[in-house]
C-alpha atoms as a PDB file:
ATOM      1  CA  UNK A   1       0.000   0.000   0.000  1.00  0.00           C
ATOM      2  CA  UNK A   2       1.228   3.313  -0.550  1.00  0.00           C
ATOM      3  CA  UNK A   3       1.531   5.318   2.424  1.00  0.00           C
ATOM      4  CA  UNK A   4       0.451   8.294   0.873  1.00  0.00           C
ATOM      5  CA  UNK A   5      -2.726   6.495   0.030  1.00  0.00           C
ATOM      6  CA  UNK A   6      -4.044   6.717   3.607  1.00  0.00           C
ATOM      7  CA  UNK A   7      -3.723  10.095   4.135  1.00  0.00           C
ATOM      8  CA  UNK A   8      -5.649  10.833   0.404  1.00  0.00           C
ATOM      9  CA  UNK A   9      -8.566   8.995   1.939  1.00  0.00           C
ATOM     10  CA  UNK A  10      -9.185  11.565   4.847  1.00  0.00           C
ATOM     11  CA  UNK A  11     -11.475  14.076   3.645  1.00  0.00           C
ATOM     12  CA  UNK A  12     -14.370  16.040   5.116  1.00  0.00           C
ATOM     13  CA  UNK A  13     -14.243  17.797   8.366  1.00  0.00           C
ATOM     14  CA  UNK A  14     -11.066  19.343   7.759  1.00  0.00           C
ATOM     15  CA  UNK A  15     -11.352  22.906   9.842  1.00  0.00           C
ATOM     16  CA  UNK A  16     -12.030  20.504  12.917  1.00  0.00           C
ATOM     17  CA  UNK A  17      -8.105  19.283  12.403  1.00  0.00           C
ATOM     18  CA  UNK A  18      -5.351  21.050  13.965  1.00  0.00           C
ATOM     19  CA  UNK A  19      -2.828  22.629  11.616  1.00  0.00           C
ATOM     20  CA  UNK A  20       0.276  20.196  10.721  1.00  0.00           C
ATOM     21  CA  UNK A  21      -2.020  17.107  11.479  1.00  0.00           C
ATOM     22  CA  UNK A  22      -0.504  15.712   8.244  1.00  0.00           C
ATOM     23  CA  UNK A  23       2.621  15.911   8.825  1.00  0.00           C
ATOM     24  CA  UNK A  24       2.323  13.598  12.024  1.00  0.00           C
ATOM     25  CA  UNK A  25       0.822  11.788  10.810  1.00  0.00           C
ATOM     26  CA  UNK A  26       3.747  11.124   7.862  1.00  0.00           C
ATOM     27  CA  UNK A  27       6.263  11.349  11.004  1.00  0.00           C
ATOM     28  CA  UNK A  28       4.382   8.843  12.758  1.00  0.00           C
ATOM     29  CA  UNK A  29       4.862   6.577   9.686  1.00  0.00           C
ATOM     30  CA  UNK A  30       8.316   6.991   9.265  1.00  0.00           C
ATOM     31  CA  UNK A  31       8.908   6.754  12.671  1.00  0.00           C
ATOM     32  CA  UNK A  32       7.328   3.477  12.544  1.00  0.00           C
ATOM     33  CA  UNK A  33       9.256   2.115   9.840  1.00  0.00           C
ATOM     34  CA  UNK A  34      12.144   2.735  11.260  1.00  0.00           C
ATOM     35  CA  UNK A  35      11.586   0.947  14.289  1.00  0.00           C
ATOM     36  CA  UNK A  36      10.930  -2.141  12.727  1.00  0.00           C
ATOM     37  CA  UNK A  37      14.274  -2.144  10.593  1.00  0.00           C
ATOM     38  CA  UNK A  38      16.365  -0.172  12.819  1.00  0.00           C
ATOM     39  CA  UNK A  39      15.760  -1.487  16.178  1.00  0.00           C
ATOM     40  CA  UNK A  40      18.841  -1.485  18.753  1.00  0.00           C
ATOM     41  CA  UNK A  41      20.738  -0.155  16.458  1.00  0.00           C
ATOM     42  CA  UNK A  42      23.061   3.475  16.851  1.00  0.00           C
ATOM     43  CA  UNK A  43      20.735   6.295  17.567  1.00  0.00           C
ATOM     44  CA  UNK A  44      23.093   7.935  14.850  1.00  0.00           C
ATOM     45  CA  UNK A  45      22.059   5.214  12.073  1.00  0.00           C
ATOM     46  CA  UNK A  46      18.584   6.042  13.129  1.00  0.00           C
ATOM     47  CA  UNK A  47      18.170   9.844  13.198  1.00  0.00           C
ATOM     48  CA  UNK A  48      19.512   9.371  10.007  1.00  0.00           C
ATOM     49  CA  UNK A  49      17.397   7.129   8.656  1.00  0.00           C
ATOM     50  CA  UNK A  50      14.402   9.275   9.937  1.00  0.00           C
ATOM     51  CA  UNK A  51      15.888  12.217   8.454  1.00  0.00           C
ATOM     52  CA  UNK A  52      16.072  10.874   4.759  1.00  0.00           C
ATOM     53  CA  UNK A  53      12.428   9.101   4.915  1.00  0.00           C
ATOM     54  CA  UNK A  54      11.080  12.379   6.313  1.00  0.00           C
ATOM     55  CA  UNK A  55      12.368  14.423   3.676  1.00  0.00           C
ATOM     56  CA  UNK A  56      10.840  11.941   0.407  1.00  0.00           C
ATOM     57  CA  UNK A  57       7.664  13.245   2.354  1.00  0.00           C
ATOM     58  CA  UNK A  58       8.945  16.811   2.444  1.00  0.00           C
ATOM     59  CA  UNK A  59       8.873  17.027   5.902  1.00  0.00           C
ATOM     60  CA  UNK A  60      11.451  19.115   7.980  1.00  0.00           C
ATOM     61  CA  UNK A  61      12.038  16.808  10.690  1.00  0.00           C
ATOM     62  CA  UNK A  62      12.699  18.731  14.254  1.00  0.00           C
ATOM     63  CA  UNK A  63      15.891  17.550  15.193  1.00  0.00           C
ATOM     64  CA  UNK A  64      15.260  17.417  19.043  1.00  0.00           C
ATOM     65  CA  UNK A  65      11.944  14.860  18.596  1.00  0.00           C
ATOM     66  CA  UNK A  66      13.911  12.918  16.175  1.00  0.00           C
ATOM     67  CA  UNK A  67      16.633  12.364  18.831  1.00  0.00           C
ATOM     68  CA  UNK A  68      14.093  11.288  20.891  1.00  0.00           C
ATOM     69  CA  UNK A  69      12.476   9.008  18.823  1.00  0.00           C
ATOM     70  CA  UNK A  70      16.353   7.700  17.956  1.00  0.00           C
ATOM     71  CA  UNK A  71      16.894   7.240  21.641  1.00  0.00           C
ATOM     72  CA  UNK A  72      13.883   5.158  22.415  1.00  0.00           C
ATOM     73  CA  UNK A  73      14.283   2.738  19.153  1.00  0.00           C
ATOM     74  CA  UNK A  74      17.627   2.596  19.755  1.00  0.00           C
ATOM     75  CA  UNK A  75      16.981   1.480  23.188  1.00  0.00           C
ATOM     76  CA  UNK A  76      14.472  -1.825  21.731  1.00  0.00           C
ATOM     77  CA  UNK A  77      15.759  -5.363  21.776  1.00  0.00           C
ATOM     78  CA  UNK A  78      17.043  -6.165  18.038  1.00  0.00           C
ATOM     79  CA  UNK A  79      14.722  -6.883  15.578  1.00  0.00           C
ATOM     80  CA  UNK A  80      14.734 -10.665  13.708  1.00  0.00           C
END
């Protein structure tokens, strides 16, 4: 599935969103990702990795919630 496709289903009721919902919800994604391949790995190999998927999405990723988000996947047992 596309991950793009997702979002292009969400329609109606848009005013009711907060501004930058989308882009979450993209971080979220990639965030995701990453924690399945990248698990217990550097936190340096994985802010990277977040940076580059965030940017195919042209998101500017905020480098202090990335480190977090490095930190805690970096932190997870190894994946299989």
């Amino acid at each position: 599935m596309n991950p793009l496709t997702a979002l292009s289903g969400l329609t109606g009721g848009a005013s009711r969103r907060p501004v930058g919902w989308q882009m979450q919800l993209r971080v979220d994604h990639v965030v995701n990702q990453v924690m399945q391949t990248h698990r217990g790995r550097p936190e340096d190999d994985i802010k990277l990795e977040i940076q580059d998927q965030l940017r195919v999405y042209g998101v500017v990723p905020n480098k202090r919630q990335i480190a977090q988000y490095a930190s805690a996947i970096s932190a997870l047992p190894p994946g299989r």
